[in-house]
C-alpha atoms as a PDB file:
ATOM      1  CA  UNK A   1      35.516 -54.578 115.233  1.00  0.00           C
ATOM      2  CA  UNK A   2      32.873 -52.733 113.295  1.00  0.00           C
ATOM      3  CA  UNK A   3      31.990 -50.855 115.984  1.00  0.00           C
ATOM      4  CA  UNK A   4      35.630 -49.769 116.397  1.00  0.00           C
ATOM      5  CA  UNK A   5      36.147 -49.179 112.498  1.00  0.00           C
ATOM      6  CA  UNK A   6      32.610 -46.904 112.497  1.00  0.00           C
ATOM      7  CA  UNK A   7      33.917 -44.837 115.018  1.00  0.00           C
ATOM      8  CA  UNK A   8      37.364 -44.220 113.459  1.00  0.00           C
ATOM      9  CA  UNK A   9      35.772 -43.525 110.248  1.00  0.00           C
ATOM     10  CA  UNK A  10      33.118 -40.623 112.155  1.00  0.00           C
ATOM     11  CA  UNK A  11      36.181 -39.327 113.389  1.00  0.00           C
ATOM     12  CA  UNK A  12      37.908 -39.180 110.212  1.00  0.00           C
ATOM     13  CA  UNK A  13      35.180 -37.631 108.533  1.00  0.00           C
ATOM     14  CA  UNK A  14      34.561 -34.852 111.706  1.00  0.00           C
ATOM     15  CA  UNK A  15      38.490 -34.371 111.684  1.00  0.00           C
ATOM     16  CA  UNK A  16      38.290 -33.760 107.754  1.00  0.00           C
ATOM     17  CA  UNK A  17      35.107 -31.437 107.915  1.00  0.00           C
ATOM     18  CA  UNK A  18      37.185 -29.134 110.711  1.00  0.00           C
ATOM     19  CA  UNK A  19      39.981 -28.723 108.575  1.00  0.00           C
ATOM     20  CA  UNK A  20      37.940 -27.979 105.570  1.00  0.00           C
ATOM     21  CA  UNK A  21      36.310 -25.422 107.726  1.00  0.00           C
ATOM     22  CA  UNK A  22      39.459 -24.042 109.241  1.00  0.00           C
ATOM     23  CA  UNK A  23      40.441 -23.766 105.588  1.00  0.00           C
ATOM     24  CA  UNK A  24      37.587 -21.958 104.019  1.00  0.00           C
ATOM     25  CA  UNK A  25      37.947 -19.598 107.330  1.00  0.00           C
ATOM     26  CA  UNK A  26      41.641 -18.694 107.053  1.00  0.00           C
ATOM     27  CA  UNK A  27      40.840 -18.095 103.001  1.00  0.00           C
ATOM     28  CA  UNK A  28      37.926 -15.745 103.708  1.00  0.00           C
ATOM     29  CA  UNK A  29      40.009 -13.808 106.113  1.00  0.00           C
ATOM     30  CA  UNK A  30      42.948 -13.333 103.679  1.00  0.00           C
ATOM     31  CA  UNK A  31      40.760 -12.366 101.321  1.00  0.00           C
ATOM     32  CA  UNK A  32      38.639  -9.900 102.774  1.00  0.00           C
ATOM     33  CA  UNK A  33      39.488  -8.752 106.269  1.00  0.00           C
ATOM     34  CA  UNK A  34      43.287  -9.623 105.403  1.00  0.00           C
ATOM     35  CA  UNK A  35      43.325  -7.696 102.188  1.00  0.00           C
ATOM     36  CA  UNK A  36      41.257  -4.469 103.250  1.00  0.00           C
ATOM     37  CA  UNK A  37      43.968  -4.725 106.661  1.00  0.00           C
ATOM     38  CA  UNK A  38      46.935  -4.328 104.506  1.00  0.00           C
ATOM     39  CA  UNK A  39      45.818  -1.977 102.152  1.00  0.00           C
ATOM     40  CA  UNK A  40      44.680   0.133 104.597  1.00  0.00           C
ATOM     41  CA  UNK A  41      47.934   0.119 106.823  1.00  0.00           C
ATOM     42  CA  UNK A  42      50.516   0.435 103.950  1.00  0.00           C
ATOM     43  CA  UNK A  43      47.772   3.304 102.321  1.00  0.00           C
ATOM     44  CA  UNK A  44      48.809   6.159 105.308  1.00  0.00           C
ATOM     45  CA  UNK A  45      51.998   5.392 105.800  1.00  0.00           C
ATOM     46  CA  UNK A  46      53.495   4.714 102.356  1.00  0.00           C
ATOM     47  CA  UNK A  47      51.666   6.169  99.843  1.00  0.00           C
ATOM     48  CA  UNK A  48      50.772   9.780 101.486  1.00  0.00           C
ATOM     49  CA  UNK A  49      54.911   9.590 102.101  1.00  0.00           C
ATOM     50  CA  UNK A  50      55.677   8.867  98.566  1.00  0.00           C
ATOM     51  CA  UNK A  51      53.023  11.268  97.196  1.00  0.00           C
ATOM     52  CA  UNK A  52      54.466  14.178  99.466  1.00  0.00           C
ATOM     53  CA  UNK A  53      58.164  13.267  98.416  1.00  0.00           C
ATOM     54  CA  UNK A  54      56.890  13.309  95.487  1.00  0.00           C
ATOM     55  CA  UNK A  55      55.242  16.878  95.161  1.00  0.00           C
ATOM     56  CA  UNK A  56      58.482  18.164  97.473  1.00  0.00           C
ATOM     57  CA  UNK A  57      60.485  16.825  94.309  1.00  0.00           C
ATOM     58  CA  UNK A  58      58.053  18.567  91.636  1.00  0.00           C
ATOM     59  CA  UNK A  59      57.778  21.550  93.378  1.00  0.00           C
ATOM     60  CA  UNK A  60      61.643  21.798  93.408  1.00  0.00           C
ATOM     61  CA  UNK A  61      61.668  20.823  89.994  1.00  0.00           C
ATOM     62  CA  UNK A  62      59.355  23.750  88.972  1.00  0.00           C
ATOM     63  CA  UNK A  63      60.585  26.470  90.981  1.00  0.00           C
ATOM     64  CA  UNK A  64      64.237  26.045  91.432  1.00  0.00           C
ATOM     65  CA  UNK A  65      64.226  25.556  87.158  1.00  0.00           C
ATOM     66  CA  UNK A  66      62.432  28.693  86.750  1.00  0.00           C
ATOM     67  CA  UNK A  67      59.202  27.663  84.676  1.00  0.00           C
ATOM     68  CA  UNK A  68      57.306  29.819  86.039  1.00  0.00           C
ATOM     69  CA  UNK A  69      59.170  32.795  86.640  1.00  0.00           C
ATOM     70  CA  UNK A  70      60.102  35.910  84.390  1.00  0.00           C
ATOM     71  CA  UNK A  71      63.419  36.196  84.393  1.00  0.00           C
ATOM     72  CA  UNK A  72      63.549  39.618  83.747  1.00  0.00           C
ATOM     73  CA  UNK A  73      61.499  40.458  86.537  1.00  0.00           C
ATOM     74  CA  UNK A  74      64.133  41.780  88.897  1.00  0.00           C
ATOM     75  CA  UNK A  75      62.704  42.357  92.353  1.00  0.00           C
ATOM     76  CA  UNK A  76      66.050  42.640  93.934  1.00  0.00           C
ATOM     77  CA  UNK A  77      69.755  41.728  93.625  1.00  0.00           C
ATOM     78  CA  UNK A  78      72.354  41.126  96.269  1.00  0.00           C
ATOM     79  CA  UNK A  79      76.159  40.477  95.659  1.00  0.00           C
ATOM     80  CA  UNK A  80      78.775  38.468  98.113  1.00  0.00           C
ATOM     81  CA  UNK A  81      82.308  37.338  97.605  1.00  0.00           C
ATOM     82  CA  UNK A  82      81.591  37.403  93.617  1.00  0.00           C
ATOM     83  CA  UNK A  83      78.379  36.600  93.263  1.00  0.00           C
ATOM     84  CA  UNK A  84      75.075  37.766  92.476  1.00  0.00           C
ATOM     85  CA  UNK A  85      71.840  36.970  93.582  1.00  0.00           C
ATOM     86  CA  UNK A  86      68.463  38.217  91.794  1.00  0.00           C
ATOM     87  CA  UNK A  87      64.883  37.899  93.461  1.00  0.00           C
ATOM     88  CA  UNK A  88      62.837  37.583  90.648  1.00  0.00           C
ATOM     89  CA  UNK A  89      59.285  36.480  92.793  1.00  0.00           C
ATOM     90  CA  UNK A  90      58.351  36.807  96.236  1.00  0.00           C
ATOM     91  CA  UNK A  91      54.586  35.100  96.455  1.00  0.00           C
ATOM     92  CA  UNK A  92      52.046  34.631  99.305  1.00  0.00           C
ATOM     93  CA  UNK A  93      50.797  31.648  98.754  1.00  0.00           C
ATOM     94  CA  UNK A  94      46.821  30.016  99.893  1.00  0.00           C
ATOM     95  CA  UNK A  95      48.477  27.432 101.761  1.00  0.00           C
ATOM     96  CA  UNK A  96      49.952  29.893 104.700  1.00  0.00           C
ATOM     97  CA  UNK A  97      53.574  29.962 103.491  1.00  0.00           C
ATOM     98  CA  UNK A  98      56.138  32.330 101.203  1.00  0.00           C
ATOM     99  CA  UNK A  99      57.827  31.550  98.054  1.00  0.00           C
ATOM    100  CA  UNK A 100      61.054  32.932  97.073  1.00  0.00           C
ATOM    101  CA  UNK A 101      62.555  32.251  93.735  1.00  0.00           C
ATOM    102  CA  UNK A 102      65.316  33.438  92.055  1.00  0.00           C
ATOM    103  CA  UNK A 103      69.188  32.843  90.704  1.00  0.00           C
ATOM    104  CA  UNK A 104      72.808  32.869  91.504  1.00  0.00           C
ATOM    105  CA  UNK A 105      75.144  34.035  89.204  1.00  0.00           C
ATOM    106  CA  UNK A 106      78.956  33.399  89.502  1.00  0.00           C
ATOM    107  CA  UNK A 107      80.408  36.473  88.231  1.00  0.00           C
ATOM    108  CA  UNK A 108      84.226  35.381  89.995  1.00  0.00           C
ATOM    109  CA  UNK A 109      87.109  34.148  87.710  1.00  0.00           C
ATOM    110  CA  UNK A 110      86.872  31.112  89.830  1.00  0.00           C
ATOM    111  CA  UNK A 111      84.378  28.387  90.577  1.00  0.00           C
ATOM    112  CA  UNK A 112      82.571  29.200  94.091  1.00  0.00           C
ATOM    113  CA  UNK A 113      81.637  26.309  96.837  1.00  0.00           C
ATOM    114  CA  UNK A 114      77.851  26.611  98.297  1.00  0.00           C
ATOM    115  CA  UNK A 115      78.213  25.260 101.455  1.00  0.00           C
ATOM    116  CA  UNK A 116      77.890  28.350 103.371  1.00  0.00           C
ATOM    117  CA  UNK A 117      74.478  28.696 101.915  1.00  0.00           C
ATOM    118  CA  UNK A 118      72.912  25.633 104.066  1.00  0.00           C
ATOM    119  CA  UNK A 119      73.515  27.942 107.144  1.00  0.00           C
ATOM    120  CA  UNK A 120      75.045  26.587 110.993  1.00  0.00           C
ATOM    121  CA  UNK A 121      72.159  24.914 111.845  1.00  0.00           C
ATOM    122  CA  UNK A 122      73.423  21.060 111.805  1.00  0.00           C
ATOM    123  CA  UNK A 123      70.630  18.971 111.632  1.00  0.00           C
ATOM    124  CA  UNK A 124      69.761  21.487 108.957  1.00  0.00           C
ATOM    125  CA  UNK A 125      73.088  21.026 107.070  1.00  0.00           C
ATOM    126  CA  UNK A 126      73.490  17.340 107.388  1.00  0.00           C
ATOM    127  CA  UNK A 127      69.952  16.659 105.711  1.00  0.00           C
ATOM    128  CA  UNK A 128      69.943  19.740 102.891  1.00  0.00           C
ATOM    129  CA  UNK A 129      73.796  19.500 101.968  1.00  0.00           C
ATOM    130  CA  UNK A 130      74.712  22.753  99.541  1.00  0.00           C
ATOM    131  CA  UNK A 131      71.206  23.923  99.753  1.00  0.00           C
ATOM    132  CA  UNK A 132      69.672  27.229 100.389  1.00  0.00           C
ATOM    133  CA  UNK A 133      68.321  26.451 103.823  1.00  0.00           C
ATOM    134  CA  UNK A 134      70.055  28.803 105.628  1.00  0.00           C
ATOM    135  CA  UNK A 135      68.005  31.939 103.926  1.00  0.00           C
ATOM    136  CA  UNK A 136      65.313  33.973 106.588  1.00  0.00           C
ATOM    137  CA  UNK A 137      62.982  36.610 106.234  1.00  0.00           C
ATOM    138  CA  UNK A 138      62.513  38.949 109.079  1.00  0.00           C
ATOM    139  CA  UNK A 139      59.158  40.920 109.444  1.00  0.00           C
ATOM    140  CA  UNK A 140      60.434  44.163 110.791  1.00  0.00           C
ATOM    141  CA  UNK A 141      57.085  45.347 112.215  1.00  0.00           C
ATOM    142  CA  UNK A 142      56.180  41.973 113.436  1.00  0.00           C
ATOM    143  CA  UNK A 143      59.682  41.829 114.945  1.00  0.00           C
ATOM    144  CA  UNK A 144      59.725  37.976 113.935  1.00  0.00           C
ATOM    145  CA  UNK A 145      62.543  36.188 111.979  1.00  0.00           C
ATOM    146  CA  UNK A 146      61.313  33.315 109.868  1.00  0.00           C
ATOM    147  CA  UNK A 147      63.363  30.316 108.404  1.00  0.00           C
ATOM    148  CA  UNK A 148      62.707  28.169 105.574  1.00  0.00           C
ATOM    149  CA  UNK A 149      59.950  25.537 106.201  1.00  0.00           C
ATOM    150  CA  UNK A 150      61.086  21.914 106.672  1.00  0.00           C
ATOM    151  CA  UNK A 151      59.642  18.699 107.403  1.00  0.00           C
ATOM    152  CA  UNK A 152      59.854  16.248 110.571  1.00  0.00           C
ATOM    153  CA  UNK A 153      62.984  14.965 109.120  1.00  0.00           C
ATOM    154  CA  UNK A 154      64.820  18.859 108.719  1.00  0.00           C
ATOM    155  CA  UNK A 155      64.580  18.222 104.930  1.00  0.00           C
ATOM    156  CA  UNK A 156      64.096  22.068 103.547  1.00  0.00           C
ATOM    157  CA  UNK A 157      61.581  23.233 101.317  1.00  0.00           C
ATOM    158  CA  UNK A 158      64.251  24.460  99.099  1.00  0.00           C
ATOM    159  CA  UNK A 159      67.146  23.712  96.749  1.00  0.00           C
ATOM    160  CA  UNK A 160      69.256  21.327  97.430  1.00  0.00           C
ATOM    161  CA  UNK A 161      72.272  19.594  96.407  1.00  0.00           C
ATOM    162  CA  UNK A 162      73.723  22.820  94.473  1.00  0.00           C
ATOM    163  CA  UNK A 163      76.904  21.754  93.039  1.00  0.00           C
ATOM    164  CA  UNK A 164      80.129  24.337  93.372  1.00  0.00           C
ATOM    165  CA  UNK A 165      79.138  27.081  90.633  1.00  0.00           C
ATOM    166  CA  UNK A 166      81.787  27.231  87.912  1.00  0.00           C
ATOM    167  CA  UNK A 167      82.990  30.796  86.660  1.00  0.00           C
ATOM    168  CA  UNK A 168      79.814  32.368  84.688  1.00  0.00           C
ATOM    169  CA  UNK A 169      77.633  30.146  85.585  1.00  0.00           C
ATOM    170  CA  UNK A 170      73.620  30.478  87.087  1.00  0.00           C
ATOM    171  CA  UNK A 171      71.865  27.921  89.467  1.00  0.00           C
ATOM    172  CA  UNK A 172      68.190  28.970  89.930  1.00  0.00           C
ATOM    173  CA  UNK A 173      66.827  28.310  93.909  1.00  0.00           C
ATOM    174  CA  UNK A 174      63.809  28.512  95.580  1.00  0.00           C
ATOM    175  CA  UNK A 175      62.890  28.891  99.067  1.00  0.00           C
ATOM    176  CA  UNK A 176      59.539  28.405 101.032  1.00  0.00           C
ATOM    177  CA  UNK A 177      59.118  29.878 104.408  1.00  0.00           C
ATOM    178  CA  UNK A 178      55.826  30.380 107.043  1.00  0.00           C
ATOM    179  CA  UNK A 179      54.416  33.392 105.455  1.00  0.00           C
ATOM    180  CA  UNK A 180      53.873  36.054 108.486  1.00  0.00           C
ATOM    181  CA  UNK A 181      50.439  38.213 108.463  1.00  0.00           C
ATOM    182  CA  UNK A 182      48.218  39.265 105.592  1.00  0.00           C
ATOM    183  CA  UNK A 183      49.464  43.303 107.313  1.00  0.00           C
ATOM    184  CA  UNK A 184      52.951  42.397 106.554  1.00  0.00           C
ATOM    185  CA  UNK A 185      53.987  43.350 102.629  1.00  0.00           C
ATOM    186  CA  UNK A 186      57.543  43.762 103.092  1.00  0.00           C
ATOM    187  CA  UNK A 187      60.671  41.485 104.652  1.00  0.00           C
ATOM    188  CA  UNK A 188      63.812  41.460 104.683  1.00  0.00           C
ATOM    189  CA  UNK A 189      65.328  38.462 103.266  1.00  0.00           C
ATOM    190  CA  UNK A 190      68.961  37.273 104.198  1.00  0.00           C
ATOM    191  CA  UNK A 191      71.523  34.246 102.465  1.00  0.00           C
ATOM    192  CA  UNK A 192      74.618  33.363 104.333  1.00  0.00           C
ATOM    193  CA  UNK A 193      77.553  34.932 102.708  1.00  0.00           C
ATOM    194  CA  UNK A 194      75.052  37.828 100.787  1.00  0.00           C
ATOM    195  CA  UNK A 195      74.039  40.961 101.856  1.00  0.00           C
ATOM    196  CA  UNK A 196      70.526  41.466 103.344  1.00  0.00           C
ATOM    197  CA  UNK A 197      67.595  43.215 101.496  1.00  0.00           C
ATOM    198  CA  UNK A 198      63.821  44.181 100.986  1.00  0.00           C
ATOM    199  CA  UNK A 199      61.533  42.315  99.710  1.00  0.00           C
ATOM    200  CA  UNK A 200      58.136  43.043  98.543  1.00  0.00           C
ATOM    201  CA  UNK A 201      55.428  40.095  98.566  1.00  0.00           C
ATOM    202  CA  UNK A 202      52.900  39.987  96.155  1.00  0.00           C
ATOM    203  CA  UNK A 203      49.451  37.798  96.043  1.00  0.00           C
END
């Protein structure tokens, strides 16, 4: 019987000693290897994502508000079925692309839908509702056409979500677009439902 009992008991002690060991093993994983593993995987695909939905939002928040534009800068003005748009900057920018900002003025007696402004294109339209994603710039001498930049998901580097413009009223809008070579100074920039014309590009 003692024998028996002194076995049992070395196999109790072994059996407790394993899952002790197990125990301490598992922890140390979830604390180091475990940790580092998740922070890692949720790093690239969440927080870069949030970041650049986040600077998309600032950027729209800057430029389609006008902070940092002169208003009375008029580079060019366009009318269409009672409306008027001004081009008040036209900027090469360092990171390869085109920045055009500006505002629509409702000059009508009657409020005026922006739809048309999205363009045809409708993965385009379905993802930038009563935006200004249908705008291009055409480099004459490069004989290229050039739409406004978007990301993997058509979401437009522009304004978006323009409401119908009452009577009188004035929505500012930006739009970002490849910017063509450092040879080409002047495009010619088109909205849907306004008439086309020049644009000069500074920086």
């Amino acid at each position: 019987m003692s024998i028996r009992r002194s076995t049992l008991s070395r196999r109790a002690v072994a059996a407790v000693s394993l899952t002790a060991a197990l125990a301490f093993a598992v922890t140390g994983c979830g604390t180091d290897g475990g940790g580092k593993t998740n922070d890692a995987g949720s790093s690239p695909s969440s927080e870069p994502s949030k970041s650049s939905d986040g600077d998309k939002e600032a950027k729209q928040e800057d430029t389609a508000a006008g902070d940092k534009v002169d208003p009375n800068v008029k580079l060019a003005e366009v009318k269409g079925d009672g409306l008027t748009l001004t081009i008040n900057q036209v900027k090469r920018d360092s990171g390869g692309f085109i920045t055009v900002q500006g505002e629509i003025k409702n000059e009508s007696g009657q409020s005026r839908n922006t739809s048309a402004w999205s363009g045809t294109e409708s993965a385009i339209v379905a993802k930038n509702p009563n935006s200004v994603a249908g705008a291009t710039l055409v480099d004459k001498v490069g004989k290229k056409r050039y739409y406004v930049l978007r990301d993997t998901e058509n979401r437009c580097l522009c304004t978006t979500s323009i409401p119908p413009l009452l009577a009188g009223k004035t929505t500012p809008v930006f739009m970002q677009f490849p910017a063509p070579p450092n040879t080409t100074t002047e495009v010619d920039f088109t909205l849907p439902s306004f008439a086309t014309t020049s644009l000069k590009i500074s920086g």
